[in-house]
N, C-alpha and C. Protein backbone atom coordinates (compact mmCIF):
# COMPACT_ATOMS: atom_id res chain seq x y z
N UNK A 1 -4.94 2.44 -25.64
CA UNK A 1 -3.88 2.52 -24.65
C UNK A 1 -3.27 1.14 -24.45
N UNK A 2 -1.79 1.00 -24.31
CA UNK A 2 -1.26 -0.07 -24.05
C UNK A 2 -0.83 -1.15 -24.93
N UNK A 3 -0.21 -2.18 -24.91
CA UNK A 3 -0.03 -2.74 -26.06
C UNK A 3 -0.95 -4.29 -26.19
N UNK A 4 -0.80 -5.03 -27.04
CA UNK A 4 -1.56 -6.08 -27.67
C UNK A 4 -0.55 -7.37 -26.80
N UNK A 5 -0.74 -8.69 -26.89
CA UNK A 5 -0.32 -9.57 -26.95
C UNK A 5 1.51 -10.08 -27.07
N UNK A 6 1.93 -10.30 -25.92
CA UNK A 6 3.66 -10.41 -26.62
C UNK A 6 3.90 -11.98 -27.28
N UNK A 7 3.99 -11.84 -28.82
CA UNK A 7 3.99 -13.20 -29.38
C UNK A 7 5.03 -14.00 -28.57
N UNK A 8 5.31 -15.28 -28.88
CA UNK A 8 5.90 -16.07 -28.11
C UNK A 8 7.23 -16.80 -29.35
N UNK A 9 8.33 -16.77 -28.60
CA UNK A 9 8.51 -17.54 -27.46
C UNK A 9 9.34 -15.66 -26.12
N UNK A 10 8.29 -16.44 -24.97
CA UNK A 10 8.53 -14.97 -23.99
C UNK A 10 9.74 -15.31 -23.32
N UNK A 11 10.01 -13.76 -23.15
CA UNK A 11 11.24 -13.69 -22.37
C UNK A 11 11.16 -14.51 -20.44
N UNK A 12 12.15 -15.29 -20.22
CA UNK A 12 12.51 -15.92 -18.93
C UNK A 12 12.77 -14.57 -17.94
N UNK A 13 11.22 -14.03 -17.44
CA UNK A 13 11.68 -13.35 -16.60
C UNK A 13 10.80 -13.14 -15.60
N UNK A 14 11.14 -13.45 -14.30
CA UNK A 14 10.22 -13.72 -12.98
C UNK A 14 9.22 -12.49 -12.66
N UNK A 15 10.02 -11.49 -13.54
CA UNK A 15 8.89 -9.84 -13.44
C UNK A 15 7.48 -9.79 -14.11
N UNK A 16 7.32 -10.56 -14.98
CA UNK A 16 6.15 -10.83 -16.08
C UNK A 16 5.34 -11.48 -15.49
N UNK A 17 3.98 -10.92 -15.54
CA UNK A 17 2.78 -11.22 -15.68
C UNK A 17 2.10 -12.42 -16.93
N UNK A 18 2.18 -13.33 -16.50
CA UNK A 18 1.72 -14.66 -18.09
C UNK A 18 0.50 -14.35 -18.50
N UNK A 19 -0.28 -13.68 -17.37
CA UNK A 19 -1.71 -13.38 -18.40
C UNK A 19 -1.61 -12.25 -18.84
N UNK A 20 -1.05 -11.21 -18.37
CA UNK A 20 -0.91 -9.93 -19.51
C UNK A 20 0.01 -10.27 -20.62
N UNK A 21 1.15 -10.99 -20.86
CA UNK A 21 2.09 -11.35 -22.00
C UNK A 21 0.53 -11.94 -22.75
N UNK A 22 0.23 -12.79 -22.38
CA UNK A 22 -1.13 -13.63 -23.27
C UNK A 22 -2.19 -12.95 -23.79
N UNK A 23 -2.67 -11.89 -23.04
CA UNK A 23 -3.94 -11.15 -23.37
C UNK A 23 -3.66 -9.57 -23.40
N UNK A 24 -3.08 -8.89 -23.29
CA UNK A 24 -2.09 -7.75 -23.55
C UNK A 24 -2.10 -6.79 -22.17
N UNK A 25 -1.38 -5.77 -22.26
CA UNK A 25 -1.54 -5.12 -21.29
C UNK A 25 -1.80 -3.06 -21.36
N UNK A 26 -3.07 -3.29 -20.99
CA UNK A 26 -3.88 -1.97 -21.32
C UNK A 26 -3.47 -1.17 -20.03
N UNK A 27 -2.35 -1.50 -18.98
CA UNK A 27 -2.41 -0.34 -18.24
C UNK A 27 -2.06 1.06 -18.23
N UNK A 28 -2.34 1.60 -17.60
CA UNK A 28 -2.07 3.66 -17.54
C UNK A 28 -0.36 3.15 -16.87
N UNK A 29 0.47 2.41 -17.35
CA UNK A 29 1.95 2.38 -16.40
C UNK A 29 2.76 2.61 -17.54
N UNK A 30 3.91 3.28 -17.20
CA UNK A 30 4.89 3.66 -18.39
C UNK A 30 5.62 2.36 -18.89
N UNK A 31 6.06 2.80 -20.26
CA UNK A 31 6.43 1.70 -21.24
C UNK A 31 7.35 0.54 -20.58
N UNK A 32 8.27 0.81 -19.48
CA UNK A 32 9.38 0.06 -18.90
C UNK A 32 8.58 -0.95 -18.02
N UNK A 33 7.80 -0.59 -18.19
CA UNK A 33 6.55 -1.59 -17.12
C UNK A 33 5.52 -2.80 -18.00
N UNK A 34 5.76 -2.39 -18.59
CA UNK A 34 4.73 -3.38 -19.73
C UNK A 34 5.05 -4.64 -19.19
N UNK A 35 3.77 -5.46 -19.19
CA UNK A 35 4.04 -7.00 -18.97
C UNK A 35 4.25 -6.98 -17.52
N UNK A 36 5.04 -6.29 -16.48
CA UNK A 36 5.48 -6.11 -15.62
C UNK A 36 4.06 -7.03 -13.94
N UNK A 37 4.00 -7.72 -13.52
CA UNK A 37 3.29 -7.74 -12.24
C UNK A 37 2.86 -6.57 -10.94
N UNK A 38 2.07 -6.46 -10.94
CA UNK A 38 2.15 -5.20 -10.01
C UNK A 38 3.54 -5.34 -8.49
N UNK A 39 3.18 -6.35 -8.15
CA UNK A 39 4.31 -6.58 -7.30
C UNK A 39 5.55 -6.08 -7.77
N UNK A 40 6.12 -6.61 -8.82
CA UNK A 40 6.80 -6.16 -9.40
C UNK A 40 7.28 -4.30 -9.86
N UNK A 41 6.39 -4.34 -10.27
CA UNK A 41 6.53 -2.53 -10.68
C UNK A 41 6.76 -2.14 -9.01
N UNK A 42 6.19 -2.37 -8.24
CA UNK A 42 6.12 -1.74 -6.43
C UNK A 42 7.61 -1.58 -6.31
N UNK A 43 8.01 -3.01 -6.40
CA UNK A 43 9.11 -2.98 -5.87
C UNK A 43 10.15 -2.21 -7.13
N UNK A 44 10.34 -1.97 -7.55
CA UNK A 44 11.13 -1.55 -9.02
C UNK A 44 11.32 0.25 -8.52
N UNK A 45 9.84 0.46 -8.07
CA UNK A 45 9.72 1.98 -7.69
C UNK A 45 10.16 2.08 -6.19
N UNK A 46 10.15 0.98 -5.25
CA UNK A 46 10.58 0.89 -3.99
C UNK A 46 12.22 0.97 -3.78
N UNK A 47 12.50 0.90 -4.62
CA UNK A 47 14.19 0.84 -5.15
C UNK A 47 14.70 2.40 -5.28
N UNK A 48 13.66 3.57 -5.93
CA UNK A 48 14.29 4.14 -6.26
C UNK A 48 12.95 5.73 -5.22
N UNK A 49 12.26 5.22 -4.48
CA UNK A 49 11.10 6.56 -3.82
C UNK A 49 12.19 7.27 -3.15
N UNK A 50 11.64 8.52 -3.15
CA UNK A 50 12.26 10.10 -2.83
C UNK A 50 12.17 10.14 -1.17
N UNK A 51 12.83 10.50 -0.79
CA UNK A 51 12.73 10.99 0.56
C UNK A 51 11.43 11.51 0.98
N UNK A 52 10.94 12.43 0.57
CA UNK A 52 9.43 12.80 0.93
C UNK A 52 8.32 12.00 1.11
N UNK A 53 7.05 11.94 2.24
CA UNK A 53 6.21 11.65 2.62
C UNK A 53 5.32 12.87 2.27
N UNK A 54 3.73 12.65 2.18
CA UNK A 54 3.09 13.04 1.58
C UNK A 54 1.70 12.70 3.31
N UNK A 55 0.95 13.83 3.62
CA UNK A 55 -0.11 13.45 4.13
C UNK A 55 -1.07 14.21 4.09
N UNK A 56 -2.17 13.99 4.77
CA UNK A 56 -3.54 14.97 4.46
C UNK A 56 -4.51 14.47 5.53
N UNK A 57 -4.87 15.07 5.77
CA UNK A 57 -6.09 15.14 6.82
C UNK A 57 -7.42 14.67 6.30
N UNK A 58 -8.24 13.54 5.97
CA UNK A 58 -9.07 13.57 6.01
C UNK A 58 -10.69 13.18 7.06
N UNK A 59 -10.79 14.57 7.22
CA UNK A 59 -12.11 14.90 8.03
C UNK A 59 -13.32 15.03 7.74
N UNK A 60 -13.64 15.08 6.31
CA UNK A 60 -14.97 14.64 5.73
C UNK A 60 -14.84 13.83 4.40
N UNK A 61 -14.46 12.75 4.36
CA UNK A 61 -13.89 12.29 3.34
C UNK A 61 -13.30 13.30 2.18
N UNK A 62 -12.47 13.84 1.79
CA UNK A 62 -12.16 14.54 0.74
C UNK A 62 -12.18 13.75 -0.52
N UNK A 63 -12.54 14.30 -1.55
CA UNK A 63 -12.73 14.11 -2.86
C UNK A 63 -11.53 14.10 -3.42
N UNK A 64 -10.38 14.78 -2.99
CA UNK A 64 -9.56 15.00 -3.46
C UNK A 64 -8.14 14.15 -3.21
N UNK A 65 -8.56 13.38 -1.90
CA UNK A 65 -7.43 12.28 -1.98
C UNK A 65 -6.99 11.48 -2.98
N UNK A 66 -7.97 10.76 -4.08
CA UNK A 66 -7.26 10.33 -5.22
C UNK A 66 -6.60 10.89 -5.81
N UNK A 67 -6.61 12.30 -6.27
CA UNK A 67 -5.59 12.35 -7.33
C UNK A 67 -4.49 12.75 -6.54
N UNK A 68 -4.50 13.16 -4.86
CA UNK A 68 -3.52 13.58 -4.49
C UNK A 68 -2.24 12.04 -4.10
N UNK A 69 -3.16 11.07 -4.14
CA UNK A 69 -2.65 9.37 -4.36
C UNK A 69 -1.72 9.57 -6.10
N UNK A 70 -2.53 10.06 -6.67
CA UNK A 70 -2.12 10.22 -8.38
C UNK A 70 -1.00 10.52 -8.64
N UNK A 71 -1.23 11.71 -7.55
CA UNK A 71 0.62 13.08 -7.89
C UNK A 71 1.51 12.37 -6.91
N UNK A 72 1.27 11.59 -6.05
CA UNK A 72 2.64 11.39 -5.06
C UNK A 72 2.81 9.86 -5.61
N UNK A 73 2.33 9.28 -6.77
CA UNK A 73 2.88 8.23 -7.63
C UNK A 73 4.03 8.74 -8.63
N UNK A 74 3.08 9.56 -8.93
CA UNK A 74 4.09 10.38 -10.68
C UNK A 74 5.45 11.10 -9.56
N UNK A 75 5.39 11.54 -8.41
CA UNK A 75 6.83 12.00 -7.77
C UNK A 75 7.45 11.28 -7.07
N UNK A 76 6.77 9.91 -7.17
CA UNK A 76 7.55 8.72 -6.67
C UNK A 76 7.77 9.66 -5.08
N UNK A 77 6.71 9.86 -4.40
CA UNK A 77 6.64 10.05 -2.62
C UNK A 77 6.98 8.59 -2.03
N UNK A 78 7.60 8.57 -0.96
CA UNK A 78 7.88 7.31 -0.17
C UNK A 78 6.57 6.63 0.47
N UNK A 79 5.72 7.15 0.84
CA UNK A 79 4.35 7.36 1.68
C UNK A 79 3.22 8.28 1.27
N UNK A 80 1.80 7.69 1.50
CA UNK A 80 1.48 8.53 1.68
C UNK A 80 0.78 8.41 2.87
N UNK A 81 -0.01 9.40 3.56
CA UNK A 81 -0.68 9.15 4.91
C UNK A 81 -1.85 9.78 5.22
N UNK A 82 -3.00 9.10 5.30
CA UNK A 82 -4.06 9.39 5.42
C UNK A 82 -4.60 9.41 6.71
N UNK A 83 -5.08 11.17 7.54
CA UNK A 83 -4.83 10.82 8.84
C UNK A 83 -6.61 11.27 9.18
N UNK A 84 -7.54 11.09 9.98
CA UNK A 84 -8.69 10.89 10.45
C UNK A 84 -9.76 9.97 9.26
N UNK A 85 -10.05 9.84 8.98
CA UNK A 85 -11.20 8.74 8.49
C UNK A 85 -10.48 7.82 7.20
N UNK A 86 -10.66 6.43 8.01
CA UNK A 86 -9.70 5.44 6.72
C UNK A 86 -10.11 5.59 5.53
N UNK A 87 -11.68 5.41 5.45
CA UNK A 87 -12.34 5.02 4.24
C UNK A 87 -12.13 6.66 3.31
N UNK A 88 -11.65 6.43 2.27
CA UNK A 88 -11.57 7.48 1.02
C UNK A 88 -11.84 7.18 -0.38
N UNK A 89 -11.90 8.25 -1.44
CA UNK A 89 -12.74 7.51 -2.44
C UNK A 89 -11.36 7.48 -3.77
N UNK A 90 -11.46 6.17 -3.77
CA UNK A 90 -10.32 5.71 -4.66
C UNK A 90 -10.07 6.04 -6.37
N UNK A 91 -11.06 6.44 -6.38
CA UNK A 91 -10.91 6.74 -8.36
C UNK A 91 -10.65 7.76 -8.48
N UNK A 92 -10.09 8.92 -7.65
CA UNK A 92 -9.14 9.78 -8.50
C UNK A 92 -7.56 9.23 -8.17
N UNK A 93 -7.53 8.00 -7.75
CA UNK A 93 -6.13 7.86 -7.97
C UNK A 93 -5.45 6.90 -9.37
N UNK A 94 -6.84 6.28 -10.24
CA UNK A 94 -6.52 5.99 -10.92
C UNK A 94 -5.60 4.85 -11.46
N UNK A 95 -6.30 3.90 -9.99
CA UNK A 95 -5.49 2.52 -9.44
C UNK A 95 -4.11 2.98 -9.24
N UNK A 96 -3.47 4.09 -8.95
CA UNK A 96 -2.00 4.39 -8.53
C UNK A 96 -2.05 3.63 -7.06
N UNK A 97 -2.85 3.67 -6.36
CA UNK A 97 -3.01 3.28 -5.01
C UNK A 97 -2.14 1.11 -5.16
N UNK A 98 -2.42 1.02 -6.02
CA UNK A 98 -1.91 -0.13 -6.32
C UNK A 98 -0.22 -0.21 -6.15
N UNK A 99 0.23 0.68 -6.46
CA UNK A 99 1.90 0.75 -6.63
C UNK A 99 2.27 2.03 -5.22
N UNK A 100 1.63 2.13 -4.81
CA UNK A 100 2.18 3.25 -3.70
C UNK A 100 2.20 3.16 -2.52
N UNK A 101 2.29 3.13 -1.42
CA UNK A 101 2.41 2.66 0.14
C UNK A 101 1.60 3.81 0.51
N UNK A 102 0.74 3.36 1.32
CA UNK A 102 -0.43 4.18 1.95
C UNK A 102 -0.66 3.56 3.66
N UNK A 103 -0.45 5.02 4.28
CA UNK A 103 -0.58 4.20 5.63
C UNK A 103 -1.52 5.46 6.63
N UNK A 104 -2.24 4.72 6.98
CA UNK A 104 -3.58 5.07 7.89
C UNK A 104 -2.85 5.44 9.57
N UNK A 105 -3.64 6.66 9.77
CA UNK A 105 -3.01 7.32 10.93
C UNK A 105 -4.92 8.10 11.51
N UNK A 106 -4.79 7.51 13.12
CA UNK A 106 -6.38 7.70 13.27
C UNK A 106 -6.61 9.37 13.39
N UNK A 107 -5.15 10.54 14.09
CA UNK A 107 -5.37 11.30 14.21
C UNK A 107 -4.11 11.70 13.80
N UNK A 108 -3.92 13.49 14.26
CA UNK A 108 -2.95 14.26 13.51
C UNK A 108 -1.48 13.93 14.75
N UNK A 109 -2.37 13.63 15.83
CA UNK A 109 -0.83 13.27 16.65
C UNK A 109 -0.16 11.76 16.52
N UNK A 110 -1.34 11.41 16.04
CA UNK A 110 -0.34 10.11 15.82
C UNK A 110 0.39 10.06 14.50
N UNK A 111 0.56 11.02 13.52
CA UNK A 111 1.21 11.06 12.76
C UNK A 111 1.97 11.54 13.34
N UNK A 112 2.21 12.98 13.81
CA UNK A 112 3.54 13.26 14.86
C UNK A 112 3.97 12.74 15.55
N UNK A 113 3.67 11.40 16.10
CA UNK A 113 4.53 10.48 16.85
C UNK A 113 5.01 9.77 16.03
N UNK A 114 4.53 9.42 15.35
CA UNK A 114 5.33 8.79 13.93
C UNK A 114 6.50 9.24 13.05
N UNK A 115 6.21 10.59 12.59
CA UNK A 115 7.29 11.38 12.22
C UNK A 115 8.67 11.72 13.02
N UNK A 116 7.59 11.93 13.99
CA UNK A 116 9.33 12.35 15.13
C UNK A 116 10.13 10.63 15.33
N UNK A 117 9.10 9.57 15.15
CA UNK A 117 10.10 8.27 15.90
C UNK A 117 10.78 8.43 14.29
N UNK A 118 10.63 8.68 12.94
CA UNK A 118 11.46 8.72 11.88
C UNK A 118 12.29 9.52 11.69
N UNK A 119 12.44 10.70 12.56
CA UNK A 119 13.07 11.90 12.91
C UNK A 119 12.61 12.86 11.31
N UNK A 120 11.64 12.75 11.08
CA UNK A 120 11.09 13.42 9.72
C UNK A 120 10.45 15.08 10.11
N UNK A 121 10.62 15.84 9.91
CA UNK A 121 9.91 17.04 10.52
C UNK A 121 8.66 17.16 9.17
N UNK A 122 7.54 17.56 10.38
CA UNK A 122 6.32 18.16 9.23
C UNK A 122 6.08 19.44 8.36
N UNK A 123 6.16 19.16 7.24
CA UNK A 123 6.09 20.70 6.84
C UNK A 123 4.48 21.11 6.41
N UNK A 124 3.71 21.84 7.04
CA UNK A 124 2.36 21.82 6.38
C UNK A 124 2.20 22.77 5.09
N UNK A 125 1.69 22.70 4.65
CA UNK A 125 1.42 23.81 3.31
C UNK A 125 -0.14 24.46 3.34
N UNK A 126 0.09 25.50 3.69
CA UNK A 126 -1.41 26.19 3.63
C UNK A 126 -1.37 27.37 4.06
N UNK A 127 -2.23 28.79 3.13
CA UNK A 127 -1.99 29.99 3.38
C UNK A 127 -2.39 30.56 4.58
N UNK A 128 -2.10 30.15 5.89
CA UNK A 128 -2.71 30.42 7.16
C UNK A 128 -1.41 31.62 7.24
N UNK A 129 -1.90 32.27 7.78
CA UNK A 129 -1.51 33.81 8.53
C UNK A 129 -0.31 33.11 9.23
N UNK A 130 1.39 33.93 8.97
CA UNK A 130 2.65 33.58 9.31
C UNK A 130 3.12 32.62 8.51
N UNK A 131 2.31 31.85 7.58
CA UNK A 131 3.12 30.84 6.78
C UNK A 131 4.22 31.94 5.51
N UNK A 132 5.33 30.78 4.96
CA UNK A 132 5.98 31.33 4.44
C UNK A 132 6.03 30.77 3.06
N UNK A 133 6.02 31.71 2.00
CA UNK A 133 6.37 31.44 0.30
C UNK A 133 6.99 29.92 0.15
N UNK A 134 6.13 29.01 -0.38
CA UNK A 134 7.14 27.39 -0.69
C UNK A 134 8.30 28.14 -2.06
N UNK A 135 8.06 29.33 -2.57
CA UNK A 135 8.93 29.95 -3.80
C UNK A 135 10.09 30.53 -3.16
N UNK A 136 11.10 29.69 -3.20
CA UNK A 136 12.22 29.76 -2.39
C UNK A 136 12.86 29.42 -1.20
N UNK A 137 11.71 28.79 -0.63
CA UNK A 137 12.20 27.97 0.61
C UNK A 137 13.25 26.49 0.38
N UNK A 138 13.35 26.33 1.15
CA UNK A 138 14.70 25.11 1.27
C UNK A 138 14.31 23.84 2.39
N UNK A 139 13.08 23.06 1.35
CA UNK A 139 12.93 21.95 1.38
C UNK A 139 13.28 20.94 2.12
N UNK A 140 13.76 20.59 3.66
CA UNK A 140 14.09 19.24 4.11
C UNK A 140 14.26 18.03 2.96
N UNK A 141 15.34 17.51 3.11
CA UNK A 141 15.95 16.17 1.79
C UNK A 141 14.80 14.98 2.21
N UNK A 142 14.76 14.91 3.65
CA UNK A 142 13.52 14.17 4.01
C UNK A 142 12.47 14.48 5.13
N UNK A 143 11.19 14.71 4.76
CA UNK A 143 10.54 14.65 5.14
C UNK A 143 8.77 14.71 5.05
N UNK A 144 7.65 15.14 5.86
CA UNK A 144 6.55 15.12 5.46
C UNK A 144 5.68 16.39 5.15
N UNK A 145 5.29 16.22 3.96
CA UNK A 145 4.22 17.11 3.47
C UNK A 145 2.76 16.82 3.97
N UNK A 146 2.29 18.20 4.71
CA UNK A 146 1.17 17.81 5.34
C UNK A 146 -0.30 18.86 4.75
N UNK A 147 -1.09 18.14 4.12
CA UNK A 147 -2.03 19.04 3.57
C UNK A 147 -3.30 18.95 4.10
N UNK A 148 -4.23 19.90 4.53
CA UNK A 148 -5.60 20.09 5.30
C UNK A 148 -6.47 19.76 4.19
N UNK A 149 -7.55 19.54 4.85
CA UNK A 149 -8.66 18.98 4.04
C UNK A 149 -9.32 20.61 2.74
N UNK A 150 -9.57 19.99 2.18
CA UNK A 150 -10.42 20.78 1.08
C UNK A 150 -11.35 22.03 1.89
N UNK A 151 -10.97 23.30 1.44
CA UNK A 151 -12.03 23.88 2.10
C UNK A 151 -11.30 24.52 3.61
N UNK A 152 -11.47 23.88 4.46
CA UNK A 152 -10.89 24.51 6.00
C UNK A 152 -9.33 24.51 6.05
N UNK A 153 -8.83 23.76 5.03
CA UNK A 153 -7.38 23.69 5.35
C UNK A 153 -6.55 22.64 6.71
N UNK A 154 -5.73 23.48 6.96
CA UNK A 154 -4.85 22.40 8.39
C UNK A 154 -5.22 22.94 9.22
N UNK A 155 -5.48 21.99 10.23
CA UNK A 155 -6.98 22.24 11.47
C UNK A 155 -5.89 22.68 12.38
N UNK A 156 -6.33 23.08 13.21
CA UNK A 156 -5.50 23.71 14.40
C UNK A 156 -4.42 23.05 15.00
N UNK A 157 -4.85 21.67 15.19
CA UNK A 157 -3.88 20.65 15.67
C UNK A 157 -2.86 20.48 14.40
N UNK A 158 -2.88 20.26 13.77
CA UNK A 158 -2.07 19.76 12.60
C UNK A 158 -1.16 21.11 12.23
N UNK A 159 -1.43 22.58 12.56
CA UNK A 159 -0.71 23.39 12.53
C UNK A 159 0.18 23.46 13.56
N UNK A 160 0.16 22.97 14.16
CA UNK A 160 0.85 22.68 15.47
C UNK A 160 1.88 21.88 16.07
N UNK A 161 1.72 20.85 14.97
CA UNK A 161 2.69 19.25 14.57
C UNK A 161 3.27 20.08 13.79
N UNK A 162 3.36 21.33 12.88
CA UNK A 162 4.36 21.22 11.97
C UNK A 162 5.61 22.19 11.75
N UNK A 163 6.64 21.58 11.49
CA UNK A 163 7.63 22.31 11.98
C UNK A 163 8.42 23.48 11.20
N UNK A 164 7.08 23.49 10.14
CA UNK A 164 7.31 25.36 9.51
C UNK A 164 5.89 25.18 8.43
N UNK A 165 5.36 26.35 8.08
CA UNK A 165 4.38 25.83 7.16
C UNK A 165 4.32 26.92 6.36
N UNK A 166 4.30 26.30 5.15
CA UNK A 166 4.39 27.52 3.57
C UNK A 166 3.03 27.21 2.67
N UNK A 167 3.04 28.21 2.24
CA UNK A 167 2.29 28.26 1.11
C UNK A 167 2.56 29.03 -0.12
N UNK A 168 1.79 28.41 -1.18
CA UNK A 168 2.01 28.35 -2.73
C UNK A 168 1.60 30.01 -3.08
N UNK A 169 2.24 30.61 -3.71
CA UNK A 169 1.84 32.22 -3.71
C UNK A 169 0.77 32.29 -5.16
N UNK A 170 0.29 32.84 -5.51
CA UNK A 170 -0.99 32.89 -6.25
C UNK A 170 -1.50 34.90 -6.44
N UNK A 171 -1.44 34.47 -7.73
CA UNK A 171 -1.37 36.15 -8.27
C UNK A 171 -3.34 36.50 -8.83
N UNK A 172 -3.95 35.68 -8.53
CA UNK A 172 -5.47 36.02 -9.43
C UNK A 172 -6.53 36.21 -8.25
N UNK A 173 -7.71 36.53 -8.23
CA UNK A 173 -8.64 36.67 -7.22
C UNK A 173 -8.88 36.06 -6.32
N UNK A 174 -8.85 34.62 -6.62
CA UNK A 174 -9.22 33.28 -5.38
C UNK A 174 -8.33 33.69 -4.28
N UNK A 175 -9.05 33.15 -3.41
CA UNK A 175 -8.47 33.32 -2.04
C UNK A 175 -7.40 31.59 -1.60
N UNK A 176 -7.60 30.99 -2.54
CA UNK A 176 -6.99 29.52 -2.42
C UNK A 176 -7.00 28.69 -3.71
N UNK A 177 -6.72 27.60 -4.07
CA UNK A 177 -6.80 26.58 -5.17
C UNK A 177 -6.78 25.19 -4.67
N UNK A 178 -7.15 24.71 -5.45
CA UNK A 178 -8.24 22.97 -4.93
C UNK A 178 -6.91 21.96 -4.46
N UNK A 179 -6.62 21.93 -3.09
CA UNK A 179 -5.59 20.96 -2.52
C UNK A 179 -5.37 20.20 -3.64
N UNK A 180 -5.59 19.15 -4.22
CA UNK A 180 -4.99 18.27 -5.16
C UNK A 180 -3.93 18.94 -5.90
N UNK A 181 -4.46 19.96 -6.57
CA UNK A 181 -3.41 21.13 -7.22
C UNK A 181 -2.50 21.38 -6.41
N UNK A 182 -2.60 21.77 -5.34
CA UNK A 182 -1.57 22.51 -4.39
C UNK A 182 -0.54 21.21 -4.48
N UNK A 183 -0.79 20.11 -3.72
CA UNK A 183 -0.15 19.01 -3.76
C UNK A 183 0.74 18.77 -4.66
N UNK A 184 0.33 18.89 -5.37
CA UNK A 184 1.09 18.30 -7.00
C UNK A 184 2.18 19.74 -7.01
N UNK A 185 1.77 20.74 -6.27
CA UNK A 185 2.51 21.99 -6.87
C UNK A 185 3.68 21.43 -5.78
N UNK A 186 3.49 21.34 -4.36
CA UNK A 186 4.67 20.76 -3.46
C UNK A 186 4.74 20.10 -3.56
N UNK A 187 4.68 18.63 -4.24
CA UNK A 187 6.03 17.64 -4.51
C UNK A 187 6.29 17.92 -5.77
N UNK A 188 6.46 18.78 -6.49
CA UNK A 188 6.97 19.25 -7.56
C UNK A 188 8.04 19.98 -7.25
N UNK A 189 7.67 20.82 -6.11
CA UNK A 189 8.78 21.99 -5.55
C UNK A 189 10.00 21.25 -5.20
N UNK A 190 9.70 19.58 -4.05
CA UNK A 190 10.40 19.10 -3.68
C UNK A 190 11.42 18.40 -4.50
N UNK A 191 11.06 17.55 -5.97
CA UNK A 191 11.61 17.26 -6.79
C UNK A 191 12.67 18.13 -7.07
N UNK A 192 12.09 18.94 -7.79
CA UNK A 192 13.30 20.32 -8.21
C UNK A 192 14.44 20.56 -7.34
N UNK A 193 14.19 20.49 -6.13
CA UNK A 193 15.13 20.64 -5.26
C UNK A 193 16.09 19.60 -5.10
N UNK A 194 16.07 18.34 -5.02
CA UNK A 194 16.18 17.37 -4.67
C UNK A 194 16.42 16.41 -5.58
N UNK A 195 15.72 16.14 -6.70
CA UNK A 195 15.57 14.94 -7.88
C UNK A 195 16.34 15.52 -9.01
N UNK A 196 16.26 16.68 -9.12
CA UNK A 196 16.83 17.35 -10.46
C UNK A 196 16.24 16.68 -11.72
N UNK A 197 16.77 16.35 -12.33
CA UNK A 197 16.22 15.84 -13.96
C UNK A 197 16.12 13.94 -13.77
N UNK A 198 16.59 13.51 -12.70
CA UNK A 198 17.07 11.98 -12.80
C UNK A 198 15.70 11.44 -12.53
N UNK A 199 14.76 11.56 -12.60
CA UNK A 199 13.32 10.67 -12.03
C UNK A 199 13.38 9.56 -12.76
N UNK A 200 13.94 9.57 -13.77
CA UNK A 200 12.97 8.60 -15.00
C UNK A 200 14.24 6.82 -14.86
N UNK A 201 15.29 7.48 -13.57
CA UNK A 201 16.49 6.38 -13.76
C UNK A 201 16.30 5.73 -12.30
């Protein structure tokens, strides 16, 4: 993975990393990034993040916050927000956590005080009784995706902050599918709506 060494003489450019040009650069970051400083790449993607916020409840540490860190990199989310226990376990994000804005919220209302001072409405996603099909709904241009922990879903309070809540429709036996998945399935939904084909500009 990644490329070797950039022979010299290097390009004059304040975005480059001198020890990755020197010793190569093996990261998981797409080709336009090579050589690139992490600072750098942040801001490059800070230029161009989607309207959507991304959050989740974690109440027993979930396992599943890394990769859900993973998918709201690859959809370029503005935020993400991690709301009851700071500490989470970082390797399913696959050092994405490096390039993504992550912001700690102690409970579910203080994310709703937060959202409302951004005037962002919450949308939760989870098959709780009255939620509605995300297959065809009409997406807010901005705002927050709110996902319950693994297992119990969005706790009572957090259904309560949000200001409509859908879920992913599912045709096979399970009664649910592993939040990370779900995640990735709604900011996917949101893209489509919203990003159309332009992500990659």
């Amino acid at each position: 993975m990644g490329v070797g060494p950039l022979p010299s003489p290097w390009p004059d450019d304040p975005r480059l990393d001198r020890e990755l040009l020197a010793g190569g650069d093996r990261r998981n970051v797409d080709d336009r990034y090579r050589y690139w400083t992490v600072d750098a790449i942040t801001a490059d993607l800070d230029r161009r993040r989607h309207g959507f916020h991304v959050a989740v409840e974690n109440v027993e540490s979930d396992m599943n916050i890394g990769s859900i860190v993973r998918s709201a990199n690859a959809f370029l989310a503005c935020e993400v927000h991690i709301v009851g226990r700071r500490r989470w376990n970082r390797r399913g994000a696959m050092v994405t956590d490096r390039y993504q804005h992550i912001r700690h919220h102690d409970e579910v209302d203080a994310l709703r005080r937060w959202a409302e001072g951004e005037g962002l409405p919450i949308i939760g996603i989870d098959n709780v009784e009255g939620s509605l099909p995300i297959e065809g709904a009409e997406l807010p241009a901005a705002c927050v995706l709110l996902f319950g922990q693994e297992g119990p879903g969005l706790s009572a309070q957090a259904q309560q902050a949000c200001a409509s809540i859908l879920h992913i429709t599912q045709y096979g036996s399970t009664r649910s599918i592993n939040i990370g998945a779900a995640a990735a399935i709604a900011m996917h939904a949101w893209v489509c709506q919203h990003a159309g084909g332009a992500g990659g500009e």
